[in-house]
PDB file of N, CA and C in Angstrom:
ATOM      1  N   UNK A   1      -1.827  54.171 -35.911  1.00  0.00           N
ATOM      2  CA  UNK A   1      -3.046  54.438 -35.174  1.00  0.00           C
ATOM      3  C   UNK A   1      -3.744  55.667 -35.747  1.00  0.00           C
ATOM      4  N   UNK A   2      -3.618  56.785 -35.931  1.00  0.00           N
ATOM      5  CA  UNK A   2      -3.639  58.124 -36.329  1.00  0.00           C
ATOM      6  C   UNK A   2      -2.948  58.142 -37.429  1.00  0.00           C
ATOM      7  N   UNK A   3      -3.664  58.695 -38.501  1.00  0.00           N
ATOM      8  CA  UNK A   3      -3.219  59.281 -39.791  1.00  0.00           C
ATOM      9  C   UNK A   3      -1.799  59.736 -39.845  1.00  0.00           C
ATOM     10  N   UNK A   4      -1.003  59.925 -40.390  1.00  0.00           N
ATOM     11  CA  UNK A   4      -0.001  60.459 -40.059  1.00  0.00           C
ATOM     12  C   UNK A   4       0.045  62.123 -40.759  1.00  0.00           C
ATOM     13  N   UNK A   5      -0.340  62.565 -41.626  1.00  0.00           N
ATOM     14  CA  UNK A   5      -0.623  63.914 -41.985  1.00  0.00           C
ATOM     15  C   UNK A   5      -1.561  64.134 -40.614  1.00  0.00           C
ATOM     16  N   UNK A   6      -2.508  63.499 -39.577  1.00  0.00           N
ATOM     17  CA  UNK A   6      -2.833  64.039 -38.462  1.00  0.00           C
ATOM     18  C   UNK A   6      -1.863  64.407 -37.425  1.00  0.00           C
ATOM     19  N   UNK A   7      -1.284  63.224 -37.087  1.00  0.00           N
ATOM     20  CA  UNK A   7       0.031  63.263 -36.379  1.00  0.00           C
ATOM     21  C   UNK A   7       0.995  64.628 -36.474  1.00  0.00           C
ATOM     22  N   UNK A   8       1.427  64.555 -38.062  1.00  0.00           N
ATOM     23  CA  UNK A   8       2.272  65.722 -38.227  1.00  0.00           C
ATOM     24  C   UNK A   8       1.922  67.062 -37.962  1.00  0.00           C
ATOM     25  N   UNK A   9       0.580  67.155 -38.349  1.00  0.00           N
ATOM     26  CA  UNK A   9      -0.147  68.445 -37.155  1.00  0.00           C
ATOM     27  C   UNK A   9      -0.095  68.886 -35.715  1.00  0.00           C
ATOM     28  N   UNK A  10      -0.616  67.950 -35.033  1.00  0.00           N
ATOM     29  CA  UNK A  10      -0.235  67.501 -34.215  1.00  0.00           C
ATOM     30  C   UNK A  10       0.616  68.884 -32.591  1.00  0.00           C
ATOM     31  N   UNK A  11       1.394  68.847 -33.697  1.00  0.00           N
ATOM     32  CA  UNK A  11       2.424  69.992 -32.360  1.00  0.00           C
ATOM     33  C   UNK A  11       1.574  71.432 -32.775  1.00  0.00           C
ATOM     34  N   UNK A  12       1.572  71.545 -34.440  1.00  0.00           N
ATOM     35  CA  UNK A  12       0.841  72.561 -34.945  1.00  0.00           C
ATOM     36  C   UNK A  12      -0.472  73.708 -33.887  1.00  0.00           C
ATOM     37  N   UNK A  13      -1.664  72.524 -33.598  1.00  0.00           N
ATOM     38  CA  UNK A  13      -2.401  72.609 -32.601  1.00  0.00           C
ATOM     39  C   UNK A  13      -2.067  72.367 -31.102  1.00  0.00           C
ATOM     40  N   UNK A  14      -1.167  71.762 -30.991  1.00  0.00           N
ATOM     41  CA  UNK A  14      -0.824  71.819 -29.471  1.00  0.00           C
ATOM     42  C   UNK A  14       0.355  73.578 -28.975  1.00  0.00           C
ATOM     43  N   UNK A  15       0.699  73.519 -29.805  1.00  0.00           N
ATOM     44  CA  UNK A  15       1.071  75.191 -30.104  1.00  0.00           C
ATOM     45  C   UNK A  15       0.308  76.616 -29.812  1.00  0.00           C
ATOM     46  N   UNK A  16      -0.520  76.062 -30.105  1.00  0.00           N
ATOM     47  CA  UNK A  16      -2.109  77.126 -30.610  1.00  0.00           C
ATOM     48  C   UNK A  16      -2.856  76.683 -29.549  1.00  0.00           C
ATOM     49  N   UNK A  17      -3.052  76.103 -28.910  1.00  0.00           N
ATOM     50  CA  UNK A  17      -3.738  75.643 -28.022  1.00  0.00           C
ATOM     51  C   UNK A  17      -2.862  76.608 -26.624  1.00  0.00           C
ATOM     52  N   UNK A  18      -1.694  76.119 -26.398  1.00  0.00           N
ATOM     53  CA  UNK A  18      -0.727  76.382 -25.388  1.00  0.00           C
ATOM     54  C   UNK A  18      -0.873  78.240 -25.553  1.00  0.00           C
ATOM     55  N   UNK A  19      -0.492  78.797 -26.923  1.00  0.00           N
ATOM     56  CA  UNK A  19      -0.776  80.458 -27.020  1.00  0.00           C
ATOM     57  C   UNK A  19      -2.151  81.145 -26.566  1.00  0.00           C
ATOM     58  N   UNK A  20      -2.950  80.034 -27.017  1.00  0.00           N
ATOM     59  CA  UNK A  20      -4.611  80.925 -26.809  1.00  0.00           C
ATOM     60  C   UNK A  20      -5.618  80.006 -26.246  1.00  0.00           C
ATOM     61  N   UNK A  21      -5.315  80.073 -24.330  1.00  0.00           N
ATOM     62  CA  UNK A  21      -5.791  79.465 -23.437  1.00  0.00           C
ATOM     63  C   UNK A  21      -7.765  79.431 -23.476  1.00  0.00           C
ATOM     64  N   UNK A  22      -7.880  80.765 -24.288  1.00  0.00           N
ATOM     65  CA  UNK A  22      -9.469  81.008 -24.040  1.00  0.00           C
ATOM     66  C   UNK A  22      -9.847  80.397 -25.150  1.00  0.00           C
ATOM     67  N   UNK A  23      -9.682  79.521 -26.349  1.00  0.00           N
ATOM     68  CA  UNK A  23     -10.079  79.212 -27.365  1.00  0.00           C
ATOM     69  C   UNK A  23     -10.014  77.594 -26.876  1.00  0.00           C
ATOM     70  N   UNK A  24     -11.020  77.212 -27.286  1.00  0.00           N
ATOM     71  CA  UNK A  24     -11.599  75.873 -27.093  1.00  0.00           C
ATOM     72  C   UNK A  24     -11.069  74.738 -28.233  1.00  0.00           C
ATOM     73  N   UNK A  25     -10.541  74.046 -27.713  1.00  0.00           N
ATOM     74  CA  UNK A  25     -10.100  73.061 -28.839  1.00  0.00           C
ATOM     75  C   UNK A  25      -9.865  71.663 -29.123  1.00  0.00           C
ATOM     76  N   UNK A  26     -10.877  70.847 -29.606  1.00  0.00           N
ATOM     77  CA  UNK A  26     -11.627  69.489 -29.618  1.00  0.00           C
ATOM     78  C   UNK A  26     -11.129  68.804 -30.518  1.00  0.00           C
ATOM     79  N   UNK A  27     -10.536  67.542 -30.274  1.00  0.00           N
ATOM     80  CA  UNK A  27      -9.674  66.777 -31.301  1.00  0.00           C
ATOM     81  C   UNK A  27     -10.894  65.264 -30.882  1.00  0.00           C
ATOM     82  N   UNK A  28     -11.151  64.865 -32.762  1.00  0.00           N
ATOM     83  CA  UNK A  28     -12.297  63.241 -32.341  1.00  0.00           C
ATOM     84  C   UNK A  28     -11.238  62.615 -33.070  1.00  0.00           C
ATOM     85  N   UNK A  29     -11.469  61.574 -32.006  1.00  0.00           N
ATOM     86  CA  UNK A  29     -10.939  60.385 -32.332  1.00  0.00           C
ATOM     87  C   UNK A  29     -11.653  58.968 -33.117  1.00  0.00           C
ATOM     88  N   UNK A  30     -11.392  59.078 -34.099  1.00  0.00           N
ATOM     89  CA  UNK A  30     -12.010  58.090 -34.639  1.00  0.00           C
ATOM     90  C   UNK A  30     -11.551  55.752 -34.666  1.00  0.00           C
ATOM     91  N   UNK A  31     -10.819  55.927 -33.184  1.00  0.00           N
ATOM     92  CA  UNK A  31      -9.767  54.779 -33.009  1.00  0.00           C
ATOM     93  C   UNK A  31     -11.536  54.036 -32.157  1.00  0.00           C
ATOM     94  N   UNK A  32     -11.011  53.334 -32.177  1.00  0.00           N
ATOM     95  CA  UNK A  32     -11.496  51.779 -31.981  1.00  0.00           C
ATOM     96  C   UNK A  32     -12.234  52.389 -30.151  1.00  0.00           C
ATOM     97  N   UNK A  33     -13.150  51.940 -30.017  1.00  0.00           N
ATOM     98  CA  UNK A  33     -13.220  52.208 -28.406  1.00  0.00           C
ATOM     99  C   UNK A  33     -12.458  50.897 -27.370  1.00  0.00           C
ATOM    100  N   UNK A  34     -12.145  49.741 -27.631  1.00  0.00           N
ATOM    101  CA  UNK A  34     -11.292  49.077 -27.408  1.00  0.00           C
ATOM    102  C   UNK A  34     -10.363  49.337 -27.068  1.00  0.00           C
ATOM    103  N   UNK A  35      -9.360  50.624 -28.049  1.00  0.00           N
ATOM    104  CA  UNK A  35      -8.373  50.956 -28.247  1.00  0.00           C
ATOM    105  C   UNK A  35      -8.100  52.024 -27.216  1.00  0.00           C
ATOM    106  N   UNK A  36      -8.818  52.664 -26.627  1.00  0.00           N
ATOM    107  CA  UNK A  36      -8.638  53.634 -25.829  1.00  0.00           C
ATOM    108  C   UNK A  36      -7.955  53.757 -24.528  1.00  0.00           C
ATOM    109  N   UNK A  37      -7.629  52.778 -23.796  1.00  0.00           N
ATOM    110  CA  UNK A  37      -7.057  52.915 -22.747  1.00  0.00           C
ATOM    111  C   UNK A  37      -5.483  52.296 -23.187  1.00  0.00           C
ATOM    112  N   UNK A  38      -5.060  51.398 -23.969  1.00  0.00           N
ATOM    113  CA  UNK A  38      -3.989  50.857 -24.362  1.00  0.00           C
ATOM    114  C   UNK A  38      -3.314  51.384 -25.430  1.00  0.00           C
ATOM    115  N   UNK A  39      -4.062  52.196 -26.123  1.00  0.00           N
ATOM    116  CA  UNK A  39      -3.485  52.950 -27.471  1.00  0.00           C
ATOM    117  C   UNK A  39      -3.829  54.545 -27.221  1.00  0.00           C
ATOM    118  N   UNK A  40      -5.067  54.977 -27.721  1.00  0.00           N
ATOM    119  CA  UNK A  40      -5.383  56.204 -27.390  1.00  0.00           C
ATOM    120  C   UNK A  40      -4.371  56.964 -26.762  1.00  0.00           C
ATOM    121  N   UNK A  41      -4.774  57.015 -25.209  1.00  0.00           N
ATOM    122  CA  UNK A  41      -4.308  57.134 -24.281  1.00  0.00           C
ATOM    123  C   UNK A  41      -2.874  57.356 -23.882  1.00  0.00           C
ATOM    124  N   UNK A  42      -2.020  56.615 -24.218  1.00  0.00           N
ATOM    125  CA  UNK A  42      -0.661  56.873 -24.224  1.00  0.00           C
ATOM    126  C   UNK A  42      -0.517  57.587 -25.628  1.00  0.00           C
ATOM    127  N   UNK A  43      -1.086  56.876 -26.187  1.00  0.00           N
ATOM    128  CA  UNK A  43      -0.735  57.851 -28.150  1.00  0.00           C
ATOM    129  C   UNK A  43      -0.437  59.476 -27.446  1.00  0.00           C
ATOM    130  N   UNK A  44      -2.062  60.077 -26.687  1.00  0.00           N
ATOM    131  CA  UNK A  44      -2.416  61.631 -26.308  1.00  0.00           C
ATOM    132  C   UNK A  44      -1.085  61.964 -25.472  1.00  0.00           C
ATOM    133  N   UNK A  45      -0.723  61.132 -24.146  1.00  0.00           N
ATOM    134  CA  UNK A  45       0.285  61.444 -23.259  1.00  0.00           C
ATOM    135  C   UNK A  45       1.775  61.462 -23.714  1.00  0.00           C
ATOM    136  N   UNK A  46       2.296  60.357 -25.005  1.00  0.00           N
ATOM    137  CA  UNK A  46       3.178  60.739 -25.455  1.00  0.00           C
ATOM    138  C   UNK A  46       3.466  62.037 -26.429  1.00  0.00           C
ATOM    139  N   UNK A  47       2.088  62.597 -26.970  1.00  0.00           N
ATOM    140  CA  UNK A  47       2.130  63.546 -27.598  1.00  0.00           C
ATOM    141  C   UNK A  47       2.209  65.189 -26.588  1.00  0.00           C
ATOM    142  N   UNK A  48       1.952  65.116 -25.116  1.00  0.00           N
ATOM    143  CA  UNK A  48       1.723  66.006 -24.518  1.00  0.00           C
ATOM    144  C   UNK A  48       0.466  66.667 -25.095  1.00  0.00           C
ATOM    145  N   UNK A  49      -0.772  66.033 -25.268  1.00  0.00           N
ATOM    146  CA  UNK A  49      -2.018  66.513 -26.076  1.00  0.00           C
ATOM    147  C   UNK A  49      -3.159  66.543 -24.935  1.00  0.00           C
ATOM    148  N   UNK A  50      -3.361  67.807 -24.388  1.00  0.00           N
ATOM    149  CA  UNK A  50      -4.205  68.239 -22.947  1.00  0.00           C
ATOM    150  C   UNK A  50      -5.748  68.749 -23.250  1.00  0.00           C
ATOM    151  N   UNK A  51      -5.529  68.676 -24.706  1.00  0.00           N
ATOM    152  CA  UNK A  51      -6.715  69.075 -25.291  1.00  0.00           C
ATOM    153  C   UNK A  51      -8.004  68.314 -25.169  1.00  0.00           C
ATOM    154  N   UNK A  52      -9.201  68.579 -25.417  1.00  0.00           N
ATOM    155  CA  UNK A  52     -10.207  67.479 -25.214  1.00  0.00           C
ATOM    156  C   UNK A  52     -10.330  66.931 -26.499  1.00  0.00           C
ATOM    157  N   UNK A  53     -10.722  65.486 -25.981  1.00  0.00           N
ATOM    158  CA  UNK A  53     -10.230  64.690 -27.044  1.00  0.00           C
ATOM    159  C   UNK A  53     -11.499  63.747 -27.121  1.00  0.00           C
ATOM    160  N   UNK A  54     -12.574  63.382 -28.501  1.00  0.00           N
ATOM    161  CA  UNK A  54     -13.790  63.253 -27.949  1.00  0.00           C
ATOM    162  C   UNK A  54     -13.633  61.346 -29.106  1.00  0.00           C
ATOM    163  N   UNK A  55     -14.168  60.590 -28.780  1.00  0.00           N
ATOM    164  CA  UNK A  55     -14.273  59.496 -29.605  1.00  0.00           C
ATOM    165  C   UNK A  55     -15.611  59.469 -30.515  1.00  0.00           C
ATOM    166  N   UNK A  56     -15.299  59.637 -31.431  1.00  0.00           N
ATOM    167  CA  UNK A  56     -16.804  59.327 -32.854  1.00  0.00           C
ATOM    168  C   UNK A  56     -17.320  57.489 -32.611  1.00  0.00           C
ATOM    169  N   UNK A  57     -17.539  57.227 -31.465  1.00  0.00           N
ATOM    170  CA  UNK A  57     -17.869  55.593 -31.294  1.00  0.00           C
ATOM    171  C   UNK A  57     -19.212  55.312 -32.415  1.00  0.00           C
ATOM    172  N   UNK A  58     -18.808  55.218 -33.543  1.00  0.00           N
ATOM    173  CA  UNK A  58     -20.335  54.688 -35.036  1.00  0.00           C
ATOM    174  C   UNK A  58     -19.251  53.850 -35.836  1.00  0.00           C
ATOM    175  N   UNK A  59     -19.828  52.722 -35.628  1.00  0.00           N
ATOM    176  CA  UNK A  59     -19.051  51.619 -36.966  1.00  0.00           C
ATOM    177  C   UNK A  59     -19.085  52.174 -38.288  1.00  0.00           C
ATOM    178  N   UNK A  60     -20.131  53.020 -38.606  1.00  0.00           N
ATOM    179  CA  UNK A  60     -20.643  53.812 -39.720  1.00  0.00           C
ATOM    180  C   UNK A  60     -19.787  55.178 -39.524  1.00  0.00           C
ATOM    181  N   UNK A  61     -18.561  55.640 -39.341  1.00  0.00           N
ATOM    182  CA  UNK A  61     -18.436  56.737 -39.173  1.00  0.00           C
ATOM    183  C   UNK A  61     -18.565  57.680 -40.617  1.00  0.00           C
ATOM    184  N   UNK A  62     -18.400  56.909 -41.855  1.00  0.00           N
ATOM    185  CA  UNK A  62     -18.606  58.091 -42.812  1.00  0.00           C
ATOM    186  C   UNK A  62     -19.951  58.310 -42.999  1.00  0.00           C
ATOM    187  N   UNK A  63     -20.874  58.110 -42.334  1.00  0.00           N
ATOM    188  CA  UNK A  63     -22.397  58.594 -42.037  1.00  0.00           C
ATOM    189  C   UNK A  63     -22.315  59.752 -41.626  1.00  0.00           C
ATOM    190  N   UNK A  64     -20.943  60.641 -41.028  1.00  0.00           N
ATOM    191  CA  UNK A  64     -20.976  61.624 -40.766  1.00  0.00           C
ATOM    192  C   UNK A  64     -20.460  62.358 -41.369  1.00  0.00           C
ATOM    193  N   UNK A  65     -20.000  62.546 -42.869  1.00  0.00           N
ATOM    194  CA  UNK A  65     -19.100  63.216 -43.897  1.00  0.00           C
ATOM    195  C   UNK A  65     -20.180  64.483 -43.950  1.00  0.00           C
ATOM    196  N   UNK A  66     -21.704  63.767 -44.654  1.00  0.00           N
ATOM    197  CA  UNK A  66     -22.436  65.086 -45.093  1.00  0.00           C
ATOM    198  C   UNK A  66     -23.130  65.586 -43.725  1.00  0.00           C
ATOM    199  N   UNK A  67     -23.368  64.908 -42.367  1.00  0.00           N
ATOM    200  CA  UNK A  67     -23.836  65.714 -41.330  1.00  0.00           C
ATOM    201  C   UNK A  67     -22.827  66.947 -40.954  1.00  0.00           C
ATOM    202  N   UNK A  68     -21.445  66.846 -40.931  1.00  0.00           N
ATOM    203  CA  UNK A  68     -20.775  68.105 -40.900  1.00  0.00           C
ATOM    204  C   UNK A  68     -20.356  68.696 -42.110  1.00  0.00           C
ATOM    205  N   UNK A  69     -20.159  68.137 -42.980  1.00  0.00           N
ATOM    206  CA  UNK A  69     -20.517  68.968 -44.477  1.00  0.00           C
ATOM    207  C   UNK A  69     -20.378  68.436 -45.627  1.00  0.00           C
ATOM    208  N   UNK A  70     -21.661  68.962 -46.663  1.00  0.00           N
ATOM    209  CA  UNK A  70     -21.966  68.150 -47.872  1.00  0.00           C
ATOM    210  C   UNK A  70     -20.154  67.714 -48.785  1.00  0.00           C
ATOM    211  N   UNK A  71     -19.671  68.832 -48.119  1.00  0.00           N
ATOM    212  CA  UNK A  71     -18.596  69.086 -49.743  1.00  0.00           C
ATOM    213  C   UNK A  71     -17.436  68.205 -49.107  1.00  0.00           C
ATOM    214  N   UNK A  72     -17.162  67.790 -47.810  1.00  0.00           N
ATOM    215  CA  UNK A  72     -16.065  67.268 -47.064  1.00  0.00           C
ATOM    216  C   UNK A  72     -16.404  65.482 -48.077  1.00  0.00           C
ATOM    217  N   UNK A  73     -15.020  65.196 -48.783  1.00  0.00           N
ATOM    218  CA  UNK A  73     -14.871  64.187 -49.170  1.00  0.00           C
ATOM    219  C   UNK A  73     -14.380  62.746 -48.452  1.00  0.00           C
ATOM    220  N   UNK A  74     -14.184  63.162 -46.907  1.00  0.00           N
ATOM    221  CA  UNK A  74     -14.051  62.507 -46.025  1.00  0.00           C
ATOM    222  C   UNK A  74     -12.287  62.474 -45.779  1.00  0.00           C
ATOM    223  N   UNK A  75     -11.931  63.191 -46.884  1.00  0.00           N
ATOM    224  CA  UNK A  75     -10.644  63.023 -46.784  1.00  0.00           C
ATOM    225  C   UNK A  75     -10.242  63.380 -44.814  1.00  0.00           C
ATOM    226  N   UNK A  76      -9.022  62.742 -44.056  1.00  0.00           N
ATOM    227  CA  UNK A  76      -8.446  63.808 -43.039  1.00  0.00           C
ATOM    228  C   UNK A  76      -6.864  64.254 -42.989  1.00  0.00           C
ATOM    229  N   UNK A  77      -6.219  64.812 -42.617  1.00  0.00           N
ATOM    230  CA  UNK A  77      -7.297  65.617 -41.470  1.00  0.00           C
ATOM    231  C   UNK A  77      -8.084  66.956 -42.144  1.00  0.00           C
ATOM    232  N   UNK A  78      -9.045  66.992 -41.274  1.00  0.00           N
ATOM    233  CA  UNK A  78     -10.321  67.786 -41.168  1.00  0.00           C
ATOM    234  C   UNK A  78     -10.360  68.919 -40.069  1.00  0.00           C
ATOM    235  N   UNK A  79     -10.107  70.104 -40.264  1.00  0.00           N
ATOM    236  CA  UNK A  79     -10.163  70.726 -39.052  1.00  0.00           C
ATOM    237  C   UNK A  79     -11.585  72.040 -39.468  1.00  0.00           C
ATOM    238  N   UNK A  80     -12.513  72.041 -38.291  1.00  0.00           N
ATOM    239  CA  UNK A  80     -13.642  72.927 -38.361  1.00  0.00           C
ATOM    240  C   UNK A  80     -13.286  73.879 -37.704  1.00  0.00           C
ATOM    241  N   UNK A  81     -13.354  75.178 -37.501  1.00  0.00           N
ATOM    242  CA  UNK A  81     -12.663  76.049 -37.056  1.00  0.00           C
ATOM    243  C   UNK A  81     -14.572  77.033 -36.770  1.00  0.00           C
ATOM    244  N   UNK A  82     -14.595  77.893 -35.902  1.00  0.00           N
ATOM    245  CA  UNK A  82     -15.800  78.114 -36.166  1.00  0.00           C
ATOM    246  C   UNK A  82     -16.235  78.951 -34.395  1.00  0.00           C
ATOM    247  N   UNK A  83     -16.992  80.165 -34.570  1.00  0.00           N
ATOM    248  CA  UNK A  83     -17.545  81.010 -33.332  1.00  0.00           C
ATOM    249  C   UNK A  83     -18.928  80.797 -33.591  1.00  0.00           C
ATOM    250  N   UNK A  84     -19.617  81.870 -32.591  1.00  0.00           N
ATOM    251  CA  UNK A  84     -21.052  81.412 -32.657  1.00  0.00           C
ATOM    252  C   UNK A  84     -21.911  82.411 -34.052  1.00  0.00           C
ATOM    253  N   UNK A  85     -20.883  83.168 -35.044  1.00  0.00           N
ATOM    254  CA  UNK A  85     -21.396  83.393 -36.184  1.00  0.00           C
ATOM    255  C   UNK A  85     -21.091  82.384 -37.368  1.00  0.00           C
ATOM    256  N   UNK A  86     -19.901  82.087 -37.724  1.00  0.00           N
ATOM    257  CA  UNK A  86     -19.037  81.638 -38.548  1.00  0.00           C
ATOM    258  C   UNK A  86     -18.505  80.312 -38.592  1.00  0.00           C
ATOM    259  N   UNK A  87     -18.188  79.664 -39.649  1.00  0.00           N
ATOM    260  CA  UNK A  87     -17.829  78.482 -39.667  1.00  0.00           C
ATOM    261  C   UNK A  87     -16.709  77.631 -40.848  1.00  0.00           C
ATOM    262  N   UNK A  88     -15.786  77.723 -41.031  1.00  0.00           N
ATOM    263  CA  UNK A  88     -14.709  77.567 -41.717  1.00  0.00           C
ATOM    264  C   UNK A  88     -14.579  75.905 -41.294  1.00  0.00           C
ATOM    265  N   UNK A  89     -13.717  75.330 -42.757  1.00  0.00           N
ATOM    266  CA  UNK A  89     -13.509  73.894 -43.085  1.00  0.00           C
ATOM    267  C   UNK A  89     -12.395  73.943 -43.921  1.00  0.00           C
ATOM    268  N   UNK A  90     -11.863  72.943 -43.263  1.00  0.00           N
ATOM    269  CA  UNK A  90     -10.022  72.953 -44.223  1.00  0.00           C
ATOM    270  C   UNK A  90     -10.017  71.245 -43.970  1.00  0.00           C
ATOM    271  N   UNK A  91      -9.543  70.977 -45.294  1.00  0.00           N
ATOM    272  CA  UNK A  91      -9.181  69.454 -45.781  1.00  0.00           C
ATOM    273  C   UNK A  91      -7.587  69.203 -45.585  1.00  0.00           C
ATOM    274  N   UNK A  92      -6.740  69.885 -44.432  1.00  0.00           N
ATOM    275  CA  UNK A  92      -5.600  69.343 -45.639  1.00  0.00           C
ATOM    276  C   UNK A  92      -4.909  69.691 -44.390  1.00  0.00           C
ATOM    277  N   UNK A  93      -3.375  69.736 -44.027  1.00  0.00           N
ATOM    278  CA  UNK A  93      -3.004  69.265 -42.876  1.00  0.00           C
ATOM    279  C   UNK A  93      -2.398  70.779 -42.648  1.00  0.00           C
ATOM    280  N   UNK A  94      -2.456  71.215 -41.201  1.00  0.00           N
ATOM    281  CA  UNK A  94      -1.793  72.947 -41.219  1.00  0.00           C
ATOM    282  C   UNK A  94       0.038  72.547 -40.576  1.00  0.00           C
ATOM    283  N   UNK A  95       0.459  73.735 -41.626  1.00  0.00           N
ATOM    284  CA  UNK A  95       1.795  72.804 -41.486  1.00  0.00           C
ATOM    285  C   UNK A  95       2.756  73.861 -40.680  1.00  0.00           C
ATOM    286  N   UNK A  96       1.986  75.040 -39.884  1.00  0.00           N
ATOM    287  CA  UNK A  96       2.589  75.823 -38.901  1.00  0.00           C
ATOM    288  C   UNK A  96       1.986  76.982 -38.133  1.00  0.00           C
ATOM    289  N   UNK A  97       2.063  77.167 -37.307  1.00  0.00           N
ATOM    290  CA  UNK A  97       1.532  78.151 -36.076  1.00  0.00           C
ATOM    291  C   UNK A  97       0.441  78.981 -37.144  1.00  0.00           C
ATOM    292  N   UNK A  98       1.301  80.160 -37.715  1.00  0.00           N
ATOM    293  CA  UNK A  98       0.696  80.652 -38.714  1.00  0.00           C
ATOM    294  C   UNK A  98      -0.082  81.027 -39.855  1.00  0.00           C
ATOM    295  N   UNK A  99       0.009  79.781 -40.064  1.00  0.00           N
ATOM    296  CA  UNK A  99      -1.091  79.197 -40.851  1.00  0.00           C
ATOM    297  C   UNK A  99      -2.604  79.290 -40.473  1.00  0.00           C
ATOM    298  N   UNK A 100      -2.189  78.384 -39.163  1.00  0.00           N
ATOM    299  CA  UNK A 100      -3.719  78.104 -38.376  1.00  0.00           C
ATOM    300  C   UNK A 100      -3.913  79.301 -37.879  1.00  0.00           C
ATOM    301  N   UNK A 101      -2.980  80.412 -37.392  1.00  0.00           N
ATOM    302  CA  UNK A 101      -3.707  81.754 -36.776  1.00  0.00           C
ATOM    303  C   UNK A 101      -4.249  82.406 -37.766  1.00  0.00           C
ATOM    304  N   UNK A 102      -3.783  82.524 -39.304  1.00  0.00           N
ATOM    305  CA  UNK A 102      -4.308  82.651 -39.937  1.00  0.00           C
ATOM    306  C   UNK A 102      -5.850  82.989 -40.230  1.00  0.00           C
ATOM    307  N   UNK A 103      -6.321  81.335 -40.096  1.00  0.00           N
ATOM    308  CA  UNK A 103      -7.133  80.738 -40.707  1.00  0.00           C
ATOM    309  C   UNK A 103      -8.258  81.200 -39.288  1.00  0.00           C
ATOM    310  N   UNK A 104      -7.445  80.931 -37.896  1.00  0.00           N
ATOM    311  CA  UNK A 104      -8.624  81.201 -36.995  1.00  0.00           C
ATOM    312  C   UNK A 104      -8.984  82.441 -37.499  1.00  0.00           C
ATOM    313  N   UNK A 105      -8.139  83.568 -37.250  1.00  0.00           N
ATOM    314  CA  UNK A 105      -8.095  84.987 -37.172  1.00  0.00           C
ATOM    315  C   UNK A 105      -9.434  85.129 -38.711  1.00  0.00           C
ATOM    316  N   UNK A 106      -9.431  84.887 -39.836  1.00  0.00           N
ATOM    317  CA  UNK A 106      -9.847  85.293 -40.590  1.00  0.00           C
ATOM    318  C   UNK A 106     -11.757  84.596 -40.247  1.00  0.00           C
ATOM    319  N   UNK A 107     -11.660  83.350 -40.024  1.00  0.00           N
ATOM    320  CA  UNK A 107     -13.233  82.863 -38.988  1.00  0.00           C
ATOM    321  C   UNK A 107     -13.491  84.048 -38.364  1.00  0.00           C
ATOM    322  N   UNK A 108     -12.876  84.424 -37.175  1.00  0.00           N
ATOM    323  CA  UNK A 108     -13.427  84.830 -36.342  1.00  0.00           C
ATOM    324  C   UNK A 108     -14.080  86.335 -36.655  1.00  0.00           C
ATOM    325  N   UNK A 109     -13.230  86.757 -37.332  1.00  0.00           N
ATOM    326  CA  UNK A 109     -13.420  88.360 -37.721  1.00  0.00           C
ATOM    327  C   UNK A 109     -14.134  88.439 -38.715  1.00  0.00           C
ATOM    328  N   UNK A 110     -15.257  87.650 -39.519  1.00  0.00           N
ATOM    329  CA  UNK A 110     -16.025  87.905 -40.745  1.00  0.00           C
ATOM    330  C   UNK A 110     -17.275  87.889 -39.847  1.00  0.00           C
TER     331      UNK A 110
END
């Protein structure tokens, strides 16, 4: 159903999410709208995933590669990271807590 380099993230962000209650954090789903109450749905609850979770419903979804950015090859996972100055883009899967605090920490503070 889900990528599996998404999947394996996965706890990564539910981690980070659970540490830093005031940080907002939006996972799209790009599954079938069909799919949502029979797949989705349990997919999120077996994952313990409380996060908001938004569906990209466009048959065309790589119509949206260059609306969120020219250079994104569509590869996922895709994570945008980003405050109301700054805006950071990572292609490639975060493979621990640290990483991603990292990566927020360095967004937020430029």
């Amino acid at each position: 159903m889900w990528c599996a380099p998404c999947v394996k993230e996965l706890p990564v962000f539910k981690e980070y999410a659970k540490n830093h209650p005031d940080v907002e954090m939006v996972f799209v789903s790009l599954d079938f709208p069909e799919d949502i109450e029979t797949k989705l749905k349990p997919f999120l609850k077996k994952k313990g995933i409380t996060s908001k979770v938004v569906l990209l419903d466009d048959p065309d979804s790589n119509s949206w590669i260059d609306k969120i950015n020219p250079n994104w090859s569509g590869a996922i996972p895709f994570t945008i990271i980003f405050n109301h100055k700054n805006r950071s883009f990572y292609e490639h899967t975060f493979e621990n807590i640290q990483e991603l605090q990292n990566e927020v920490t360095k967004t937020i503070n430029n």
